[in-house]
N, C-alpha and C. Protein backbone atom coordinates (compact mmCIF):
# COMPACT_ATOMS: atom_id res chain seq x y z
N UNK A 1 198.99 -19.99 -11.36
CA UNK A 1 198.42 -20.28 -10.05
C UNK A 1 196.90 -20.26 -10.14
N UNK A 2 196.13 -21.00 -9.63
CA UNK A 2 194.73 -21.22 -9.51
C UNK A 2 194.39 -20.63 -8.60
N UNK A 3 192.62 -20.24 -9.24
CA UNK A 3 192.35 -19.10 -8.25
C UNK A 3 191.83 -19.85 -7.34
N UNK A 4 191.97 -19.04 -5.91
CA UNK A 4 191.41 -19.68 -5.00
C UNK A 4 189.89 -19.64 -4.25
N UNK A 5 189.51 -20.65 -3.58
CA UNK A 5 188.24 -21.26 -4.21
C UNK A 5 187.31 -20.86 -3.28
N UNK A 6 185.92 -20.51 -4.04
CA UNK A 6 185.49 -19.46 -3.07
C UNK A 6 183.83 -19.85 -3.83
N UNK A 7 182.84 -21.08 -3.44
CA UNK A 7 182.00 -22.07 -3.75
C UNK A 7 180.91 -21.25 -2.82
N UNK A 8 180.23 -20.71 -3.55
CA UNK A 8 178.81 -20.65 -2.92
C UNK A 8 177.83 -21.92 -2.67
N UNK A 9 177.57 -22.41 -1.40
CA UNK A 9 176.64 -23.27 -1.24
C UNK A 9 174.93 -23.30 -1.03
N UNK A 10 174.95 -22.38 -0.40
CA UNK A 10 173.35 -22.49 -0.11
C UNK A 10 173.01 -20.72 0.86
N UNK A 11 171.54 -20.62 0.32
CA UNK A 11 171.70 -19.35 1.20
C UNK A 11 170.30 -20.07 2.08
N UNK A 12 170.15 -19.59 3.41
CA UNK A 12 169.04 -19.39 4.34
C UNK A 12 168.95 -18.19 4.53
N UNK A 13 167.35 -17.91 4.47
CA UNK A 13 167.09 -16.78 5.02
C UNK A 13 166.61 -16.81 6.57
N UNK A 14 167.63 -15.52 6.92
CA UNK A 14 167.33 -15.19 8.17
C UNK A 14 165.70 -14.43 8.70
N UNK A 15 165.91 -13.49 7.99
CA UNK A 15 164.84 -12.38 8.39
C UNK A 15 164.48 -11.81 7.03
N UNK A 16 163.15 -10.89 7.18
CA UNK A 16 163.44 -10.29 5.78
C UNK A 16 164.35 -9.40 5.14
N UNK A 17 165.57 -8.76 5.94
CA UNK A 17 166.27 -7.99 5.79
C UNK A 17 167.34 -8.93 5.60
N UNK A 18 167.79 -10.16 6.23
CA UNK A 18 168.91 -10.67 6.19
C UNK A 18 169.06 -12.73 5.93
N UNK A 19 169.96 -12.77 5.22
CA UNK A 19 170.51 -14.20 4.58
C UNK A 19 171.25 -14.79 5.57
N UNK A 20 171.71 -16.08 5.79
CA UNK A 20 172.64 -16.80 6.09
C UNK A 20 173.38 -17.36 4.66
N UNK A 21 174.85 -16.92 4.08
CA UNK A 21 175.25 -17.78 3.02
C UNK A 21 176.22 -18.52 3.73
N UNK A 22 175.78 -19.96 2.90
CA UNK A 22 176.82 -21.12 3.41
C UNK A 22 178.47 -20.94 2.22
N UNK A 23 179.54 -20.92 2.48
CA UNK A 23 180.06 -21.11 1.35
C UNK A 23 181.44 -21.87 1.77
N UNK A 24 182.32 -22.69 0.69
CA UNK A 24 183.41 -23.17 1.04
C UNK A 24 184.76 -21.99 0.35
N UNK A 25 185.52 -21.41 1.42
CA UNK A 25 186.44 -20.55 0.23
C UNK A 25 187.37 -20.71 0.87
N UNK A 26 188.78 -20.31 0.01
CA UNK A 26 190.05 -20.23 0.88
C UNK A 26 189.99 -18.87 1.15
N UNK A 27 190.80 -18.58 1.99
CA UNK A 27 191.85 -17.42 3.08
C UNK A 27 192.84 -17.27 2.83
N UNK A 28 193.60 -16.66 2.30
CA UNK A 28 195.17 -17.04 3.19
C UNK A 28 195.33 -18.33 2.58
N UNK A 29 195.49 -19.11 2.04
CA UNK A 29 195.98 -20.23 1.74
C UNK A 29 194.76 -21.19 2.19
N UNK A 30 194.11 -21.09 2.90
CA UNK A 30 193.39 -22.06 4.01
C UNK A 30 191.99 -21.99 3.93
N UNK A 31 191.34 -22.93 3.35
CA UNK A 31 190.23 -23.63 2.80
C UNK A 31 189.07 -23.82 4.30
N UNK A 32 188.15 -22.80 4.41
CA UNK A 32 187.31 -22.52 5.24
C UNK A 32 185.33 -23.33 4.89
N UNK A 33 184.66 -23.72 5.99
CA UNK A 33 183.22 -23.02 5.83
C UNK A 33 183.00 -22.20 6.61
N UNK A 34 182.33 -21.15 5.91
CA UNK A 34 181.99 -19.52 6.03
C UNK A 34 180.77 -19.91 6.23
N UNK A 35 179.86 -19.35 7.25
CA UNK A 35 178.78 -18.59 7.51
C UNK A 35 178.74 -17.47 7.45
N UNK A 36 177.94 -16.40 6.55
CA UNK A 36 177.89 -14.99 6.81
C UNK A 36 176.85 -14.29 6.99
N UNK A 37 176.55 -13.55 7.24
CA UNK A 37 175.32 -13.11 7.63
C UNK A 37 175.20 -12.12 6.18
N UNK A 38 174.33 -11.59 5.08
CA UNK A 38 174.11 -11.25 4.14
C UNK A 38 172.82 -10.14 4.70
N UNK A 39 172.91 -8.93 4.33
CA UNK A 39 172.07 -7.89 4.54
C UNK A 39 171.79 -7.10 2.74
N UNK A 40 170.36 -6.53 3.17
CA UNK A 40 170.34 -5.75 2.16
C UNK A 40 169.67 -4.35 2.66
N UNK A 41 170.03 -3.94 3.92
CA UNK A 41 169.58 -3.18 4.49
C UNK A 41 168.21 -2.46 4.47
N UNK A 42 167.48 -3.00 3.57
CA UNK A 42 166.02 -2.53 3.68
C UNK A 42 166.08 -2.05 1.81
N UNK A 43 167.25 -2.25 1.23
CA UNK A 43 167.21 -1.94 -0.11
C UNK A 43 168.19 -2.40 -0.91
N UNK A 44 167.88 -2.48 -2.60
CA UNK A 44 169.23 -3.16 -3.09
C UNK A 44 169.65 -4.75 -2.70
N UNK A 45 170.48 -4.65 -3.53
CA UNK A 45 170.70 -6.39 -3.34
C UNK A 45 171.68 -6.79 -2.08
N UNK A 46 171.38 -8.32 -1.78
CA UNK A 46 172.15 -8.89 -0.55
C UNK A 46 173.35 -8.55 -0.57
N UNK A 47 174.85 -8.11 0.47
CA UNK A 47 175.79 -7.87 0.26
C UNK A 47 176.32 -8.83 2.09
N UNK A 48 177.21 -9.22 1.74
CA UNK A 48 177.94 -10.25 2.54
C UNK A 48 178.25 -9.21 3.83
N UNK A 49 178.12 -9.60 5.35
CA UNK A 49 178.94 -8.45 6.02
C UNK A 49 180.19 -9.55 6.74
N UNK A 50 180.68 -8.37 7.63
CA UNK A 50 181.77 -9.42 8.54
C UNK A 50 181.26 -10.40 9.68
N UNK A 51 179.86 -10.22 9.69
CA UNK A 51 179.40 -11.18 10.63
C UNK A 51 179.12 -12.79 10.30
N UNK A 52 179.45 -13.20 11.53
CA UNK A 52 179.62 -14.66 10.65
C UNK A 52 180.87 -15.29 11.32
N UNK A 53 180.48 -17.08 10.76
CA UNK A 53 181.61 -17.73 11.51
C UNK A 53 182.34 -18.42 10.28
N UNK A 54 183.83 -19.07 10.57
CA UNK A 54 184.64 -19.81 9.64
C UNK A 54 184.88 -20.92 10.76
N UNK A 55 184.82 -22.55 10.02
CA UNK A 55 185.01 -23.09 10.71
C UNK A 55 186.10 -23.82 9.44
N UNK A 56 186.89 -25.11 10.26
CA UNK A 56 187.67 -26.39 9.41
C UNK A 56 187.15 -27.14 8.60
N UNK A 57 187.33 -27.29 6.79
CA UNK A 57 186.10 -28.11 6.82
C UNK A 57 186.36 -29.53 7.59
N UNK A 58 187.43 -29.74 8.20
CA UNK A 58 187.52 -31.22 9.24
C UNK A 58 186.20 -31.05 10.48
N UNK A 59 185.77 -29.73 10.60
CA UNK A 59 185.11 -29.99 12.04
C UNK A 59 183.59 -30.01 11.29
N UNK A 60 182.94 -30.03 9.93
CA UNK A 60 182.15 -29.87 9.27
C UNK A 60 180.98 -31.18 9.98
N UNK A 61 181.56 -32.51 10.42
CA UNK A 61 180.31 -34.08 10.56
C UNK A 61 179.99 -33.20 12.08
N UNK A 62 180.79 -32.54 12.90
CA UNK A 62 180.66 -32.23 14.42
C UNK A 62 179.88 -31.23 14.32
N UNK A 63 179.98 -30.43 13.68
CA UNK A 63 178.89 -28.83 13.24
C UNK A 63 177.42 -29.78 12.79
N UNK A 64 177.17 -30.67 11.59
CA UNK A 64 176.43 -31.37 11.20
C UNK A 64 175.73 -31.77 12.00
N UNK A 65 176.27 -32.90 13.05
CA UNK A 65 175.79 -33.44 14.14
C UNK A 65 175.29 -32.77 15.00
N UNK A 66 175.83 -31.63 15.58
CA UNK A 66 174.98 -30.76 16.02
C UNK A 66 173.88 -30.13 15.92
N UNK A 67 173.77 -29.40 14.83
CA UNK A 67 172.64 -29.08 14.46
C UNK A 67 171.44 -29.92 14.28
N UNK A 68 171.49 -31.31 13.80
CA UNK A 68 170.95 -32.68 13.49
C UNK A 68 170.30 -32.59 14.99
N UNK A 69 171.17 -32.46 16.16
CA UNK A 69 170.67 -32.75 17.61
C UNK A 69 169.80 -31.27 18.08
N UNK A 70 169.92 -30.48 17.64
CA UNK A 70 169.31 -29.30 17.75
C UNK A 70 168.02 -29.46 17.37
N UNK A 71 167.94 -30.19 15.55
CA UNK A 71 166.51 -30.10 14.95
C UNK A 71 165.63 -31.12 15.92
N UNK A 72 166.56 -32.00 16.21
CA UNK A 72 165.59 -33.06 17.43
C UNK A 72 165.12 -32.60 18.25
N UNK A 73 165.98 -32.01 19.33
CA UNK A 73 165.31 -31.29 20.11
C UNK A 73 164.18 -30.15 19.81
N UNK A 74 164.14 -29.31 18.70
CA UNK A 74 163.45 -28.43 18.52
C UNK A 74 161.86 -29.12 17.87
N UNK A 75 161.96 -30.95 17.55
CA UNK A 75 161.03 -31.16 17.05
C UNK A 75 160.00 -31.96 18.29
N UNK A 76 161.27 -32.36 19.21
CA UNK A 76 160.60 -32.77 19.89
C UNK A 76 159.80 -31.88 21.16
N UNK A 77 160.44 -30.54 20.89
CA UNK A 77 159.80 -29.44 21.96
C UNK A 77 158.77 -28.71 21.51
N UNK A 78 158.24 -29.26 20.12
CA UNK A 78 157.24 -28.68 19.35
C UNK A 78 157.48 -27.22 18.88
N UNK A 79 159.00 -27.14 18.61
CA UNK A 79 159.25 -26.07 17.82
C UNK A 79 159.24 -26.11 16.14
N UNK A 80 159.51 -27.45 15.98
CA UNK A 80 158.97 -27.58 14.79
C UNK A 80 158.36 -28.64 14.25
N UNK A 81 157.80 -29.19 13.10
CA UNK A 81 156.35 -30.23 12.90
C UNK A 81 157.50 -31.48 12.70
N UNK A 82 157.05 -32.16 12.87
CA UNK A 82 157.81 -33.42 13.04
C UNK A 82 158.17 -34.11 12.12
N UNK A 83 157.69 -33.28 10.41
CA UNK A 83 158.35 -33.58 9.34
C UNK A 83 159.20 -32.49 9.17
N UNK A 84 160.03 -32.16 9.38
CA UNK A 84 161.04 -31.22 9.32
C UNK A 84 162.31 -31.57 9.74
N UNK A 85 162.15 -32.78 8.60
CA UNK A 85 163.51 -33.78 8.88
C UNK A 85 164.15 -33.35 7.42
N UNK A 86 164.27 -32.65 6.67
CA UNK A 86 164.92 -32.93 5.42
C UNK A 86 165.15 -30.90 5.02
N UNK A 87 165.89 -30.80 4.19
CA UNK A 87 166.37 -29.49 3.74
C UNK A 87 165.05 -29.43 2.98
N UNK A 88 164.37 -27.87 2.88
CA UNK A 88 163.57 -27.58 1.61
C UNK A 88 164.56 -27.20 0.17
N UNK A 89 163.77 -27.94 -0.38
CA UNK A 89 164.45 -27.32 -1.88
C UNK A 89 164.76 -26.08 -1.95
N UNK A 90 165.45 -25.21 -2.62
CA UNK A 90 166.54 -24.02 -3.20
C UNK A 90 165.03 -23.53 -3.84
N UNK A 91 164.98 -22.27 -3.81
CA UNK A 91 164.37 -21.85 -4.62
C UNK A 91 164.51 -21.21 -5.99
């Protein structure tokens, strides 16, 4: 049996204390994207908590799209510079 699949994608940082990791993993049989919120409580390395969402990856273009309409709005409310159309590189 193959193990089941559990793909780190990308981390954002939240704060200086805390991450957003993107990842694709199964559950239970059932193939999720995970948002989690990642803490290192002020020490030591990042550790995953229970906070956080799982969505379908079917509802993944509707999550996308959203956010896409979010960065618009936030660029056009001068929350952010109006090149802040593209992901920054990984560090």
């Amino acid at each position: 049996m193959p193990a089941p699949l559990d793909q780190h994608v990308a981390t954002v940082r939240r704060t200086t204390r805390e991450d957003v990791r993107i990842s694709l993993r199964e559950t239970r049989g059932t193939v999720g994207v995970e948002l989690r919120v990642a803490t290192n409580h002020g020490r030591g390395p990042m550790k995953e908590t229970p906070k956080g969402l799982r969505l379908p990856p079917e509802r993944l273009p509707e999550m996308i799209a959203a956010l896409e309409d979010a960065q618009r709005l936030a660029v056009s409310l001068g929350l952010l510079p109006s090149s802040a159309k593209s992901r920054p590189s990984e560090e």
